[in-house]
C-alpha atoms as a PDB file:
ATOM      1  CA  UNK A   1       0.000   0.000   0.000  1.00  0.00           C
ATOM      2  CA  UNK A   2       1.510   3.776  -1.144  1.00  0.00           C
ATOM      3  CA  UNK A   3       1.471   6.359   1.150  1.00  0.00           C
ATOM      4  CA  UNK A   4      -0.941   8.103  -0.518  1.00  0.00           C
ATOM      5  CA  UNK A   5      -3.542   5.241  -0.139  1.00  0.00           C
ATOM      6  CA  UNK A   6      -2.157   5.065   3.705  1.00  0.00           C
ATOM      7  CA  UNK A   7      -3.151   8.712   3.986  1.00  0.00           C
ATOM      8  CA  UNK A   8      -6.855   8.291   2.280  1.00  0.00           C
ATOM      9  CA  UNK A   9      -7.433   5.338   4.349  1.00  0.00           C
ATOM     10  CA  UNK A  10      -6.343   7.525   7.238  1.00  0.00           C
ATOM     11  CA  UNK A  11      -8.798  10.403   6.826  1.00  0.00           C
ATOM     12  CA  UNK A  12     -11.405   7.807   5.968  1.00  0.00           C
ATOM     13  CA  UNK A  13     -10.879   5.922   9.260  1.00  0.00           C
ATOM     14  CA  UNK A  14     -10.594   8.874  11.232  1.00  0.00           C
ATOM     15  CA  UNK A  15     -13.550  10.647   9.467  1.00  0.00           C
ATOM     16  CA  UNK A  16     -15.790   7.211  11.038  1.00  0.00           C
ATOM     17  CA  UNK A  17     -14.245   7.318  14.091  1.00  0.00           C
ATOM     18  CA  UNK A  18     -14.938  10.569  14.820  1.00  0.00           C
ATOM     19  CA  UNK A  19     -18.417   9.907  13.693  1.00  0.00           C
ATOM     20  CA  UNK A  20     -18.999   7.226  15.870  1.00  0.00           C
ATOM     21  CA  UNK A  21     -17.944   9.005  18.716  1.00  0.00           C
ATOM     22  CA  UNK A  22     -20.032  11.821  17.820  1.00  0.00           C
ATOM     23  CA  UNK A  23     -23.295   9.707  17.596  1.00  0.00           C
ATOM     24  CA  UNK A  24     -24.174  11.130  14.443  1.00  0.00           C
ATOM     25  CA  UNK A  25     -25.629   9.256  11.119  1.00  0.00           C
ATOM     26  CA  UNK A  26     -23.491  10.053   7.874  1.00  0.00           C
ATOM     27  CA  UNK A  27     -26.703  11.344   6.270  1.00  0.00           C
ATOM     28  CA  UNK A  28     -27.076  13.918   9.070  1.00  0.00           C
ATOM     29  CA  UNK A  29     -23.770  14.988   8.988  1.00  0.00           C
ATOM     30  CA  UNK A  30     -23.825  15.351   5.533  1.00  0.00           C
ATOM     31  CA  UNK A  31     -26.789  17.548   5.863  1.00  0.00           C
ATOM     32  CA  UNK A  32     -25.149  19.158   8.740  1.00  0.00           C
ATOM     33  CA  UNK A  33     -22.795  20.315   6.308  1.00  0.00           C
ATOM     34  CA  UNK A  34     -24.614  21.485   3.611  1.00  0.00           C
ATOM     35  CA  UNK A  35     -24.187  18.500   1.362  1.00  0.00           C
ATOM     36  CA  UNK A  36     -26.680  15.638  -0.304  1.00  0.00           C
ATOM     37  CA  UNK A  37     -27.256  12.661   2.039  1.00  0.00           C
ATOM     38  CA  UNK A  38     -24.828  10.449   1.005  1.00  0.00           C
ATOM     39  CA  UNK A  39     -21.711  13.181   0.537  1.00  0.00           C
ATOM     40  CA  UNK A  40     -19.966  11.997   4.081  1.00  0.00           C
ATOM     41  CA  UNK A  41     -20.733   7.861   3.355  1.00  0.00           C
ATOM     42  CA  UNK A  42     -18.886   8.690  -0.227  1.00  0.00           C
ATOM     43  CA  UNK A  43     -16.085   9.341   1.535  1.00  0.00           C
ATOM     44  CA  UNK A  44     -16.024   6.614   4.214  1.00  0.00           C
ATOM     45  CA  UNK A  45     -16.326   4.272   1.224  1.00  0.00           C
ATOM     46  CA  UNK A  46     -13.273   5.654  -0.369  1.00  0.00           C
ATOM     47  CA  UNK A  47     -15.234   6.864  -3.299  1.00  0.00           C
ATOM     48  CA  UNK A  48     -14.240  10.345  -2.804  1.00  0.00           C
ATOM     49  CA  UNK A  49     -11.809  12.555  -1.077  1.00  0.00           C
ATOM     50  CA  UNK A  50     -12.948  16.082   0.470  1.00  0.00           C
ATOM     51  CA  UNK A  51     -11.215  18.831  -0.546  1.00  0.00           C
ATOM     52  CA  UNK A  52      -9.107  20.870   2.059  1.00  0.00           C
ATOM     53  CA  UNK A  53     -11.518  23.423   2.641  1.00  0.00           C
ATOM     54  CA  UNK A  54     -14.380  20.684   3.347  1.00  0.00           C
ATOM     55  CA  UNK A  55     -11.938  18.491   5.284  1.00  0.00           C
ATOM     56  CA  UNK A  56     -11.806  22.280   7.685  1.00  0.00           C
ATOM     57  CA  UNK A  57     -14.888  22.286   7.864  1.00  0.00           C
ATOM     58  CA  UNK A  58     -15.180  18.772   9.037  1.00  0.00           C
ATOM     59  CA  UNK A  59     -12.714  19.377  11.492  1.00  0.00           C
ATOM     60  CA  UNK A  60     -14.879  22.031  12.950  1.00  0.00           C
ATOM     61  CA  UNK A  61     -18.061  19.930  13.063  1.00  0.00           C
ATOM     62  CA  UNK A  62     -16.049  17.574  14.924  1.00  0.00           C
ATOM     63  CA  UNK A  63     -14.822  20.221  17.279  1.00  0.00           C
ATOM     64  CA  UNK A  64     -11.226  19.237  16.999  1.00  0.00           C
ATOM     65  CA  UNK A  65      -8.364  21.157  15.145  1.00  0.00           C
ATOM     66  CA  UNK A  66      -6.915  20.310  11.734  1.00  0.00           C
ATOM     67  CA  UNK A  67      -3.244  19.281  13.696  1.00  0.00           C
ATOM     68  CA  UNK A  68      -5.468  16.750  16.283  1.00  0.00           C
ATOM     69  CA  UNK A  69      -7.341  15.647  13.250  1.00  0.00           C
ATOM     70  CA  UNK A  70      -3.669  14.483  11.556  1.00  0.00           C
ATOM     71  CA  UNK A  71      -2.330  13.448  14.744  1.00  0.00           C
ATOM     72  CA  UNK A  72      -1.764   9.610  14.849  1.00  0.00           C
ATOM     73  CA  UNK A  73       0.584   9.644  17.994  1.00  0.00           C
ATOM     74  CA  UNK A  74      -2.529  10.263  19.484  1.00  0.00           C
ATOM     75  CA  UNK A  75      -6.377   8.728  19.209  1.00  0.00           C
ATOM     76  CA  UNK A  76      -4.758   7.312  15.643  1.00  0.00           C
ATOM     77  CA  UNK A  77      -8.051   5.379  14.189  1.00  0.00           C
ATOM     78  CA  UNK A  78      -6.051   2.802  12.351  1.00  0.00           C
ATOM     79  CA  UNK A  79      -5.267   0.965  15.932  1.00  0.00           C
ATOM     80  CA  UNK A  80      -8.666   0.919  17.282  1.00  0.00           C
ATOM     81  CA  UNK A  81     -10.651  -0.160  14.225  1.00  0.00           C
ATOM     82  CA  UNK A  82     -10.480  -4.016  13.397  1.00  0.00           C
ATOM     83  CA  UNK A  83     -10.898  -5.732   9.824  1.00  0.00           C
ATOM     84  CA  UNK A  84     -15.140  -6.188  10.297  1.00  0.00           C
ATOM     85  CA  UNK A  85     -14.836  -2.308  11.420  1.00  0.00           C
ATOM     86  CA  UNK A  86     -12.746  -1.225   8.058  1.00  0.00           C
ATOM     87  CA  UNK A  87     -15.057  -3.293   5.964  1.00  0.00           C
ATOM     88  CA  UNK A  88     -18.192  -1.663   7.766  1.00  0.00           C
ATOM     89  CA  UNK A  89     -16.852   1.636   6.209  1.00  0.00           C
ATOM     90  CA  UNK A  90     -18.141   0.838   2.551  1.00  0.00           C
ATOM     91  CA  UNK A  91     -21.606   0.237   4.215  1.00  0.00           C
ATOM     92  CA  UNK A  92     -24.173   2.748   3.873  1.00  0.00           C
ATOM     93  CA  UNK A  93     -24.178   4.487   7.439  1.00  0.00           C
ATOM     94  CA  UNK A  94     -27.878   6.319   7.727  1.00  0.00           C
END
């Protein structure tokens, strides 16, 4: 695996986590954003990548900064989801 697919699986990971731990549908964050229901679950799936501005924002729903976000010293989602978990992310999440 590149680093560049270690970094999209990454953001996806930590994009779920941080949903989980939020308690918050995909859909409804989606729509929380400003985007069609399944904008957020596009990205979980690894269809789609947000762009940097829309990766801010997401930082911001999530109350956390952009630095915390990237930080995988600490809370790094690739150690605390398992293989069922990672397959679970191409699921639809509503």
């Amino acid at each position: 695996m590149s680093m560049q697919d270690l970094d999209r699986l990454y953001i996806r990971m930590k994009i779920a986590q941080l949903t989980e731990r939020k308690g918050v549908s995909y859909c409804q964050m989606s729509l929380d954003l400003g985007h069609g229901k399944n904008y957020i679950q596009q990205i979980t799936a690894g269809h789609s990548l947000p762009p940097v501005i829309e990766l801010l924002a997401i930082c911001r729903y999530f109350e956390v900064s952009a630095m915390d976000f990237f930080n995988t010293e600490k809370d790094n989602p690739m150690s605390e989801f398992s293989e069922a978990k990672l397959a679970a992310l191409s699921a639809n999440k509503e």
